[in-house]
PDB file of N, CA and C in Angstrom:
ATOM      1  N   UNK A   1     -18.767   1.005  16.766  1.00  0.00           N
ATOM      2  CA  UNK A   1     -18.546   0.091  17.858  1.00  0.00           C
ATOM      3  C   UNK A   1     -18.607  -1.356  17.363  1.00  0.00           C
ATOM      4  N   UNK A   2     -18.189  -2.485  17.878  1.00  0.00           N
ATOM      5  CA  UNK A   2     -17.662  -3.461  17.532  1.00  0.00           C
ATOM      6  C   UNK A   2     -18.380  -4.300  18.941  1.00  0.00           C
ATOM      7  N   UNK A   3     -18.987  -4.018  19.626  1.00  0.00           N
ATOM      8  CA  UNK A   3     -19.657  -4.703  20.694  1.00  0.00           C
ATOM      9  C   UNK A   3     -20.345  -5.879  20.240  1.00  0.00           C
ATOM     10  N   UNK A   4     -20.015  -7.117  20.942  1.00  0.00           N
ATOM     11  CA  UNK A   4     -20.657  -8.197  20.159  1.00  0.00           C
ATOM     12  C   UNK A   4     -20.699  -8.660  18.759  1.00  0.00           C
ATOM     13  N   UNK A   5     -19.379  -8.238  18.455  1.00  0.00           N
ATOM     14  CA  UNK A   5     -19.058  -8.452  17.273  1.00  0.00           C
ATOM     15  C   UNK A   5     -17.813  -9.603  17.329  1.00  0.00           C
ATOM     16  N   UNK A   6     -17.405 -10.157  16.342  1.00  0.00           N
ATOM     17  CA  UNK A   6     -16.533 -10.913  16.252  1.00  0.00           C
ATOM     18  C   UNK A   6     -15.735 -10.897  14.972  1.00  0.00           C
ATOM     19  N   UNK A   7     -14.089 -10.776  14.924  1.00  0.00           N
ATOM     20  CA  UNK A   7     -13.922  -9.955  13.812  1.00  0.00           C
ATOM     21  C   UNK A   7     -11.928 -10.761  13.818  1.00  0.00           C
ATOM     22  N   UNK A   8     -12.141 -11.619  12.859  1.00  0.00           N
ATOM     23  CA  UNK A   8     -10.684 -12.199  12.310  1.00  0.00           C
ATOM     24  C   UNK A   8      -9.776 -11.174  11.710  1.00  0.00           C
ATOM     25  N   UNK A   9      -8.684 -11.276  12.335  1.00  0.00           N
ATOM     26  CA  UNK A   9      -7.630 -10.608  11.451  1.00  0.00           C
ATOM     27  C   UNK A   9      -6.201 -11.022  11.412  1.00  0.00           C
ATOM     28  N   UNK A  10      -5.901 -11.703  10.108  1.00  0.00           N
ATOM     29  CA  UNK A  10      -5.102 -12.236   9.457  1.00  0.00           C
ATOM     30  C   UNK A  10      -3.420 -11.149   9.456  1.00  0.00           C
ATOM     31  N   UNK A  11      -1.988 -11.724   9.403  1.00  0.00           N
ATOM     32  CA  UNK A  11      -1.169 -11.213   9.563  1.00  0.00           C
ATOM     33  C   UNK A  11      -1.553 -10.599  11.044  1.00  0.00           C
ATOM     34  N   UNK A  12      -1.776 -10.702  11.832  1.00  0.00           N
ATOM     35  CA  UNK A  12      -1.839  -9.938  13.489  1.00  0.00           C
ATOM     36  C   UNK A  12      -0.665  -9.862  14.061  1.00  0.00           C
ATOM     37  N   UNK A  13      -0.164 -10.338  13.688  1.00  0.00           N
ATOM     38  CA  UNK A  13       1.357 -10.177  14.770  1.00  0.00           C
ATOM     39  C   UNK A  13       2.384  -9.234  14.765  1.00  0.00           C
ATOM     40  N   UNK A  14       2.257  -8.572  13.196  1.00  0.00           N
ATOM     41  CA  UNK A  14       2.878  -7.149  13.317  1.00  0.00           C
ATOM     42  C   UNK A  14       2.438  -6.342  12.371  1.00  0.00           C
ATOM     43  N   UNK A  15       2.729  -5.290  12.868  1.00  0.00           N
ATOM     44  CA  UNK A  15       2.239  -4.407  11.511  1.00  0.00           C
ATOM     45  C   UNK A  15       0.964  -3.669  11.470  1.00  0.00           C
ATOM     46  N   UNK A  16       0.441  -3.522  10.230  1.00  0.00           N
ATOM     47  CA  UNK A  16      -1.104  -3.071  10.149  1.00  0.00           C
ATOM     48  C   UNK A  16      -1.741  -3.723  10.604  1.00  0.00           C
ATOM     49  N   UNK A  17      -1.649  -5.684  10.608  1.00  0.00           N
ATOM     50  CA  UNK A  17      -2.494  -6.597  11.686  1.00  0.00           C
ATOM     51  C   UNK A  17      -2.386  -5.996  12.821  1.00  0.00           C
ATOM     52  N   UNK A  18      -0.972  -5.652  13.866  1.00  0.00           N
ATOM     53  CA  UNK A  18      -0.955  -5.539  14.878  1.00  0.00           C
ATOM     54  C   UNK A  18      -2.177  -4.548  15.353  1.00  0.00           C
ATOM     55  N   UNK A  19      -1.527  -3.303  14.665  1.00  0.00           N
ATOM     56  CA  UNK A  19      -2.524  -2.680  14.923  1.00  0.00           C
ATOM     57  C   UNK A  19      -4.079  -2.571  14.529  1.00  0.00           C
ATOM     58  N   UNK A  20      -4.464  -2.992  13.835  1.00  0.00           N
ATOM     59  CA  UNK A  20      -6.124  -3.409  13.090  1.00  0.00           C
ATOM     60  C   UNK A  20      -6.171  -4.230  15.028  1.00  0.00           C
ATOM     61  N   UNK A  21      -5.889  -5.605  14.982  1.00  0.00           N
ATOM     62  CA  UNK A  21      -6.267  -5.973  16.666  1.00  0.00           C
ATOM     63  C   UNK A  21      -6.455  -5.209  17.356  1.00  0.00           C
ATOM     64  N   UNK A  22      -5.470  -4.344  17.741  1.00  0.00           N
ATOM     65  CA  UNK A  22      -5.518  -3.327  19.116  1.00  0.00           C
ATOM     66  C   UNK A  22      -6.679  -2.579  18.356  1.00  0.00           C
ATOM     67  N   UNK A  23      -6.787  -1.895  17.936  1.00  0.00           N
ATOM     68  CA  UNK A  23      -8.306  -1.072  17.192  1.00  0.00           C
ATOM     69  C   UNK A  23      -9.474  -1.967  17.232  1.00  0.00           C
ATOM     70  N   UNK A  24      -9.477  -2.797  16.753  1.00  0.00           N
ATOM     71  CA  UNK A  24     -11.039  -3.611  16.940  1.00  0.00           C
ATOM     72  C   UNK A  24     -10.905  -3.708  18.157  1.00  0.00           C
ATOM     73  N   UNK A  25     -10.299  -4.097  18.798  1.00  0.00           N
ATOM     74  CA  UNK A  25     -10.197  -4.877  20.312  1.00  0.00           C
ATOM     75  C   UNK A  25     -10.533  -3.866  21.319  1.00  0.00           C
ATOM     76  N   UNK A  26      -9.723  -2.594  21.029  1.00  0.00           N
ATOM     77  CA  UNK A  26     -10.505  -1.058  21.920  1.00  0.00           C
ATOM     78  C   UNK A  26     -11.980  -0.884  21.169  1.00  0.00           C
ATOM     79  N   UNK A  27     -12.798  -0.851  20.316  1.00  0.00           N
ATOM     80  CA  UNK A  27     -13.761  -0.636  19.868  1.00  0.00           C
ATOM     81  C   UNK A  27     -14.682  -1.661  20.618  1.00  0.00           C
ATOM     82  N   UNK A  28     -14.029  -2.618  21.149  1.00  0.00           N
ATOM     83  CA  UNK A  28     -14.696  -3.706  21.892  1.00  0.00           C
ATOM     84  C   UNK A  28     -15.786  -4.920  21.395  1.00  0.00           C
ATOM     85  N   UNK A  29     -14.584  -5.306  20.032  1.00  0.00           N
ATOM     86  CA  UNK A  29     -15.031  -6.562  19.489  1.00  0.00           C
ATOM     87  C   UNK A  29     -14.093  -7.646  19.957  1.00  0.00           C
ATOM     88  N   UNK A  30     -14.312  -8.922  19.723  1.00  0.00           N
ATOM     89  CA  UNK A  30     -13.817  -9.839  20.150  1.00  0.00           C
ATOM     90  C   UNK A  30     -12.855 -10.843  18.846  1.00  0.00           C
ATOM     91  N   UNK A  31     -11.945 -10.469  18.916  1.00  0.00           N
ATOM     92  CA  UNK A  31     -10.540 -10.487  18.136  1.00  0.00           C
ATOM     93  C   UNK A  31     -10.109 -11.878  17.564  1.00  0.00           C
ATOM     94  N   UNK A  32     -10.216 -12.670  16.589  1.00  0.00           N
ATOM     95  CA  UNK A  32      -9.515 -14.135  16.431  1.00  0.00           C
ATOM     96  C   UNK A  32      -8.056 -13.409  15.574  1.00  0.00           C
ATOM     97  N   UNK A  33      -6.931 -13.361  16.364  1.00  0.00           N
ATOM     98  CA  UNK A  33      -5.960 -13.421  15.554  1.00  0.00           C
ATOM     99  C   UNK A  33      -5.338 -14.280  15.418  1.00  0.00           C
ATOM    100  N   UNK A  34      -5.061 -14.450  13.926  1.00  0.00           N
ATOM    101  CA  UNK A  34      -3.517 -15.282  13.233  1.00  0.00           C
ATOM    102  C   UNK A  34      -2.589 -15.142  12.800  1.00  0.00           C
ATOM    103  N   UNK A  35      -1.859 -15.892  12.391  1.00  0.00           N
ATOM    104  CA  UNK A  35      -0.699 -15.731  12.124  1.00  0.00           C
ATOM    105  C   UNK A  35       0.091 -16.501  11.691  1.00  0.00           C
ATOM    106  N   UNK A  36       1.573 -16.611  11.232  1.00  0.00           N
ATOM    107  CA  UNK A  36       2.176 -17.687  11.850  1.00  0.00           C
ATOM    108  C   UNK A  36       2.870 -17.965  12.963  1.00  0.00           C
ATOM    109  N   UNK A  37       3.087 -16.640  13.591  1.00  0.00           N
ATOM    110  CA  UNK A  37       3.793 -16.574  15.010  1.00  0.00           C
ATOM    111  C   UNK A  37       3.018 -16.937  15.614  1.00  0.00           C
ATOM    112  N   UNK A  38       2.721 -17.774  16.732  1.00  0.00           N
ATOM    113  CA  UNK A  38       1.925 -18.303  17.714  1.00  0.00           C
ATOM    114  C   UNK A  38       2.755 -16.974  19.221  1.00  0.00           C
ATOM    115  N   UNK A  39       3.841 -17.274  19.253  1.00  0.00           N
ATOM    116  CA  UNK A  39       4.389 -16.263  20.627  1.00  0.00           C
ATOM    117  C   UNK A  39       3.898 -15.439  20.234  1.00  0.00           C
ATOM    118  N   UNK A  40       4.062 -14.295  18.981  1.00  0.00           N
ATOM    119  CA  UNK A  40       3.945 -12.934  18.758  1.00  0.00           C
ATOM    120  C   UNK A  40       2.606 -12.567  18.874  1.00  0.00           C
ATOM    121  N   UNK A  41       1.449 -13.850  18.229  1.00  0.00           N
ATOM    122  CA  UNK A  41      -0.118 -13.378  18.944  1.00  0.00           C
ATOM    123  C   UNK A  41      -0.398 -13.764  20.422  1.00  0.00           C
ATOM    124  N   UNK A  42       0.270 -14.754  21.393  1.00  0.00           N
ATOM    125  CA  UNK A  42       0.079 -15.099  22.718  1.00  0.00           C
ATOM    126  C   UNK A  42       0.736 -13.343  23.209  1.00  0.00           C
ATOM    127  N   UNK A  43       1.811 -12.904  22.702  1.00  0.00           N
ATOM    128  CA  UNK A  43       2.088 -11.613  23.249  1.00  0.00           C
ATOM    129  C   UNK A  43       0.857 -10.423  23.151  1.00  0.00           C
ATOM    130  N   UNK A  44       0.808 -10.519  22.155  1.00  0.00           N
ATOM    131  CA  UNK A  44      -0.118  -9.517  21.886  1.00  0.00           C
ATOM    132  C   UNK A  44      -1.449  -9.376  22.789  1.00  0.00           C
ATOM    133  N   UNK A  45      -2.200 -10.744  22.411  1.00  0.00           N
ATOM    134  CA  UNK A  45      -3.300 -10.982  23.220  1.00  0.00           C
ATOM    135  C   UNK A  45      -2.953 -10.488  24.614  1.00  0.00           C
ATOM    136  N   UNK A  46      -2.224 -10.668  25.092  1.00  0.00           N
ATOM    137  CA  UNK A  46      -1.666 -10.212  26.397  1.00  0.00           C
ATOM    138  C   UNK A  46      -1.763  -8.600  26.627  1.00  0.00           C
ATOM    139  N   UNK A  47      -1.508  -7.913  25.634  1.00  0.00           N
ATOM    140  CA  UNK A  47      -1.291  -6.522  25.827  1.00  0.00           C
ATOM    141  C   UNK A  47      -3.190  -5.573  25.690  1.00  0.00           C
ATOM    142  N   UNK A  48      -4.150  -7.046  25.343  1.00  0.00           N
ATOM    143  CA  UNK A  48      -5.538  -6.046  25.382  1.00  0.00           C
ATOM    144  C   UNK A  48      -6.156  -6.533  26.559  1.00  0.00           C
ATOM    145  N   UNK A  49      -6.951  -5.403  26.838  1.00  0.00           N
ATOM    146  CA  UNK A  49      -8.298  -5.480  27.644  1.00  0.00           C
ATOM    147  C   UNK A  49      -9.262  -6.287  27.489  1.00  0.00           C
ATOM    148  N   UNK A  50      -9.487  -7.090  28.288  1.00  0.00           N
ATOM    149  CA  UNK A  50     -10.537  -8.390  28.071  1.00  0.00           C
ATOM    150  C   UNK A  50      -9.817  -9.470  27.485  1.00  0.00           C
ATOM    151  N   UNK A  51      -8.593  -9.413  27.637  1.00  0.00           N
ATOM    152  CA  UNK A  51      -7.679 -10.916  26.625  1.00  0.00           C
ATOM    153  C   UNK A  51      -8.652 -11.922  26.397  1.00  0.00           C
ATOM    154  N   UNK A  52      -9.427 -12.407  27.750  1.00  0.00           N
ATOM    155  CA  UNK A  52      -9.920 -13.766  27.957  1.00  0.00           C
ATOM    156  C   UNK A  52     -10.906 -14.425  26.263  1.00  0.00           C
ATOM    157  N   UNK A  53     -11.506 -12.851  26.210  1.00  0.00           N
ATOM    158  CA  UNK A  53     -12.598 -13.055  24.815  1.00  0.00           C
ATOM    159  C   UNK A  53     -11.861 -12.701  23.477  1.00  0.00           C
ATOM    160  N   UNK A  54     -10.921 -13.032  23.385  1.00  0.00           N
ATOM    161  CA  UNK A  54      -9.753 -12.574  22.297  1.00  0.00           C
ATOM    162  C   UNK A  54      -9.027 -14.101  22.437  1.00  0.00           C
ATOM    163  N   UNK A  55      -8.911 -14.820  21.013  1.00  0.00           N
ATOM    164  CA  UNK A  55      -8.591 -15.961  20.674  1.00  0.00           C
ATOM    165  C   UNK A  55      -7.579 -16.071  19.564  1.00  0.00           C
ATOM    166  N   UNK A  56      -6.871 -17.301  19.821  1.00  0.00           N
ATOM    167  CA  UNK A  56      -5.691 -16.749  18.670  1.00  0.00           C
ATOM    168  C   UNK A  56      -5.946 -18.562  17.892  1.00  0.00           C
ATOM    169  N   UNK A  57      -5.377 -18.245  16.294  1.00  0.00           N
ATOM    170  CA  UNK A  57      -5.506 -19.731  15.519  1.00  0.00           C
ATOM    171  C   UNK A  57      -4.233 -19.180  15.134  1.00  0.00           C
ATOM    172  N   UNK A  58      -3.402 -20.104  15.146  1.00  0.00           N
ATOM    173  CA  UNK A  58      -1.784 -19.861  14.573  1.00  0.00           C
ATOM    174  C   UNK A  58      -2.620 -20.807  13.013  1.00  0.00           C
ATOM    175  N   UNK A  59      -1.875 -20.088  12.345  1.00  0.00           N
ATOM    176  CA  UNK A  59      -2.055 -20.652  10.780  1.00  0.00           C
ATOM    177  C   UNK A  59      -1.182 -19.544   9.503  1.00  0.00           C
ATOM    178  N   UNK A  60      -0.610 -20.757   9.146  1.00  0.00           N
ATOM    179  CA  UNK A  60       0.322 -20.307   7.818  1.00  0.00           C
ATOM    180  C   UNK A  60      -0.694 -20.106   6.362  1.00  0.00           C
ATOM    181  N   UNK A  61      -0.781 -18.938   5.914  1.00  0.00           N
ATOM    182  CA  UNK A  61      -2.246 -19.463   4.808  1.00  0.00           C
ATOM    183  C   UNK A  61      -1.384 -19.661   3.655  1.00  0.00           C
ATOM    184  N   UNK A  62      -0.278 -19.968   3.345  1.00  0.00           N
ATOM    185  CA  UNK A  62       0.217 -20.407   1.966  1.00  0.00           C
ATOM    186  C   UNK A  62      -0.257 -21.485   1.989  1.00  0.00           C
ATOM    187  N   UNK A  63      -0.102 -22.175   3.018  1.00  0.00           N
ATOM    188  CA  UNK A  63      -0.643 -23.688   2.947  1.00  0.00           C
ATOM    189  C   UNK A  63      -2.067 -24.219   3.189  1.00  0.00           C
ATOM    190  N   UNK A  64      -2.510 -24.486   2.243  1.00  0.00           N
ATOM    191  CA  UNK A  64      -3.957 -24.846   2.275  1.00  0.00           C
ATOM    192  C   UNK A  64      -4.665 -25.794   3.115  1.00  0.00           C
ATOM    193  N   UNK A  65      -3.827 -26.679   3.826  1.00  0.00           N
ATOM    194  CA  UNK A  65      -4.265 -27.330   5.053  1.00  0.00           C
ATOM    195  C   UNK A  65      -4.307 -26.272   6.276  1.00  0.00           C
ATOM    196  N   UNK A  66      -3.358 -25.266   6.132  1.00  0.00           N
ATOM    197  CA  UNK A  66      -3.548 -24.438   7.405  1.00  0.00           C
ATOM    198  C   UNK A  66      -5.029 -23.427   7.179  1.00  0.00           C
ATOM    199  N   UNK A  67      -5.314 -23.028   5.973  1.00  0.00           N
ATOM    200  CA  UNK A  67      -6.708 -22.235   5.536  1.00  0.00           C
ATOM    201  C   UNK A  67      -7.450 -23.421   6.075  1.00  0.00           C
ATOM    202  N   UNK A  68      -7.428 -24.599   5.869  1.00  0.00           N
ATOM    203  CA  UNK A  68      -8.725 -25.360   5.633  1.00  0.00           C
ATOM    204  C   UNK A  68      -8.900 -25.420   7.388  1.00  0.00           C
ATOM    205  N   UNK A  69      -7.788 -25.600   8.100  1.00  0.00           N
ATOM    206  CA  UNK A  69      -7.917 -25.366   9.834  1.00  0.00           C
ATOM    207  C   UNK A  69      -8.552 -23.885  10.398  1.00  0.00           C
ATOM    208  N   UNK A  70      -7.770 -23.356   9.587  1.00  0.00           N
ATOM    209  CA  UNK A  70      -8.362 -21.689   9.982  1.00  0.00           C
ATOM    210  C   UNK A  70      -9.643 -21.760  10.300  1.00  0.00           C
ATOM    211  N   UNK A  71     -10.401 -21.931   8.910  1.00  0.00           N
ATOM    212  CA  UNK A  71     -11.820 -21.919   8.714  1.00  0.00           C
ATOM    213  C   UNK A  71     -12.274 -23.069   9.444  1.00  0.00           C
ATOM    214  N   UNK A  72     -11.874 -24.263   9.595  1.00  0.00           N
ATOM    215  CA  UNK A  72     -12.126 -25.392  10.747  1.00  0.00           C
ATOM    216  C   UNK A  72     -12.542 -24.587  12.174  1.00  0.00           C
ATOM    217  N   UNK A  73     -11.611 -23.685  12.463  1.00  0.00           N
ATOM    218  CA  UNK A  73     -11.472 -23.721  13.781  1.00  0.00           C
ATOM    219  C   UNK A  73     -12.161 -22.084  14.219  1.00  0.00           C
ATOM    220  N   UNK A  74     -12.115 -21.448  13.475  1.00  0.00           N
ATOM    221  CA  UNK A  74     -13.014 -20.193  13.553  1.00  0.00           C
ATOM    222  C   UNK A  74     -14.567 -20.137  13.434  1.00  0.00           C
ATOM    223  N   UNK A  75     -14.963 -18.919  14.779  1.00  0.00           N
ATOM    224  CA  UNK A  75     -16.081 -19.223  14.875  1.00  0.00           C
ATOM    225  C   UNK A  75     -17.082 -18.339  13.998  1.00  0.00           C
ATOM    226  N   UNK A  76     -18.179 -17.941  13.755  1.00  0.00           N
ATOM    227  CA  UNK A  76     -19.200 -17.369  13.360  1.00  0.00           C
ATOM    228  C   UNK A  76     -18.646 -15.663  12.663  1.00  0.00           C
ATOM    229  N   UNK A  77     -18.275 -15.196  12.064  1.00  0.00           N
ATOM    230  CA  UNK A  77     -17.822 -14.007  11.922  1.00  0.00           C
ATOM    231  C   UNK A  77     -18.600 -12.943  11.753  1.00  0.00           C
ATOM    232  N   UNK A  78     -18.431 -11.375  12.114  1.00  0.00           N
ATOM    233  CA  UNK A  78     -19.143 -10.152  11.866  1.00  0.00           C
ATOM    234  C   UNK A  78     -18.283  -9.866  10.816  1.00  0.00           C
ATOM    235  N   UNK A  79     -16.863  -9.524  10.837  1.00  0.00           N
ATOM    236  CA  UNK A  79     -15.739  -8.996  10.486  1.00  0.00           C
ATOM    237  C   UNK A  79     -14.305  -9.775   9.819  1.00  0.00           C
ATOM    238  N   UNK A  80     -14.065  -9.255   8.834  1.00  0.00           N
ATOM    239  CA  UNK A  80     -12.647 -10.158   8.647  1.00  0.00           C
ATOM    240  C   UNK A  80     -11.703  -9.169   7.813  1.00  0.00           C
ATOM    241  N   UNK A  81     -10.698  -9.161   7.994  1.00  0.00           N
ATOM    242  CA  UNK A  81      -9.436  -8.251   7.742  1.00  0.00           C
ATOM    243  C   UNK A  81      -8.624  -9.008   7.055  1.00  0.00           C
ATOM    244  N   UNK A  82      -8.610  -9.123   5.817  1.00  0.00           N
ATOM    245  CA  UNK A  82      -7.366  -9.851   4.957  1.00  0.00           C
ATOM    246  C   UNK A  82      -5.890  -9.058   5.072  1.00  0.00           C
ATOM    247  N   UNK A  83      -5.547  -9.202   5.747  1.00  0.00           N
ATOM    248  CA  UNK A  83      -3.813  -8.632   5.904  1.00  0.00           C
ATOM    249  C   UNK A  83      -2.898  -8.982   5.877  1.00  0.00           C
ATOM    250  N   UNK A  84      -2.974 -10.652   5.677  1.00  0.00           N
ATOM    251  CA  UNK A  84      -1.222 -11.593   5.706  1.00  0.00           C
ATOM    252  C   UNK A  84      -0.719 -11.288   4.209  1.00  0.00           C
ATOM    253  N   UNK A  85       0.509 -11.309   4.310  1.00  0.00           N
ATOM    254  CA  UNK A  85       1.375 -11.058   3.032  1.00  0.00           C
ATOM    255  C   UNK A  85       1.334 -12.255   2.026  1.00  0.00           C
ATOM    256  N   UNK A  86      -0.001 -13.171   1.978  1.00  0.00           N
ATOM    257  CA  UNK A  86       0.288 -14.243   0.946  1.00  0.00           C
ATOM    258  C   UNK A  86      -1.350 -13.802  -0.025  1.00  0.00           C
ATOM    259  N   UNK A  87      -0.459 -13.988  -1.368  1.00  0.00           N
ATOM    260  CA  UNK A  87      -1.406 -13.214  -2.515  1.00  0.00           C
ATOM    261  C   UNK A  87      -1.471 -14.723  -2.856  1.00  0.00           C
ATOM    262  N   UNK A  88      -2.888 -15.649  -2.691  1.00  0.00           N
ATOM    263  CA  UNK A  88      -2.960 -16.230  -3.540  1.00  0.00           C
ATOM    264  C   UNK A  88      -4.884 -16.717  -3.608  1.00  0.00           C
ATOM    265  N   UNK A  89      -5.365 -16.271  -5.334  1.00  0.00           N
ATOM    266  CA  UNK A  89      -6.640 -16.487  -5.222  1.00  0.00           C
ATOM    267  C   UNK A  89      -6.791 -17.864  -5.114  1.00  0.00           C
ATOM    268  N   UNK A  90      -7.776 -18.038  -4.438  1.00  0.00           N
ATOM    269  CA  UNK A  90      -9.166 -19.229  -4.258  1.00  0.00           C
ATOM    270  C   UNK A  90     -10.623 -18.858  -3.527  1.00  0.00           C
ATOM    271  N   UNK A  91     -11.365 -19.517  -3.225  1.00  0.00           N
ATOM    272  CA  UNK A  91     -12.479 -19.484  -2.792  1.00  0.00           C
ATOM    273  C   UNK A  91     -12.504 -18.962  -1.708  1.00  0.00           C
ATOM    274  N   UNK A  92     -13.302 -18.163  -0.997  1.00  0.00           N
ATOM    275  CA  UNK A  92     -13.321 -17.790   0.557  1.00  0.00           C
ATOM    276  C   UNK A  92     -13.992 -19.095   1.168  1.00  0.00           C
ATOM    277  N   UNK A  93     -14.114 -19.808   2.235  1.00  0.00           N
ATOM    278  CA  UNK A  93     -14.391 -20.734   2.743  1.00  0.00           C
ATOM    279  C   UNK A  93     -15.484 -20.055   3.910  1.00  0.00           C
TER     280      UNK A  93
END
């Protein structure tokens, strides 16, 4: 269970993100998805139970101003799901 949990997941807008969201989100944790689609996570968010506690950060992570917002703008984490299609090492923030 995922109750009171809080749990980022990166690439969300389709795919294994999509679904990793809908799975945490029925387990009944509280979801920050990103992306770079902003519509495709406003859709999504739409399609779970409890939307209201499910938050979306649009962010491109090739670009390191958009990581440095990510982590700006995200809150406290239980959980995090690396799933966007950009391979590039640095530091976790």
């Amino acid at each position: 269970m995922l109750l009171n949990k809080s749990v980022l997941v990166t690439g969300a807008s389709k795919g294994i993100g999509y679904q990793t969201v809908k799975y945490c989100a029925e387990l009944g944790g509280s979801i920050i998805l990103t992306s770079r689609n902003e519509d495709k996570l406003r859709a999504l968010r739409e399609e779970l139970s409890s939307k209201e506690k499910h938050s979306i950060i649009s962010a491109d992570l090739s670009l390191e101003q958009e990581v440095n917002k990510l982590a700006e703008n995200a809150p406290i984490l239980d959980g995090l799901v690396l799933n966007a299609g950009v391979v590039k090492t640095m530091p976790l923030k």
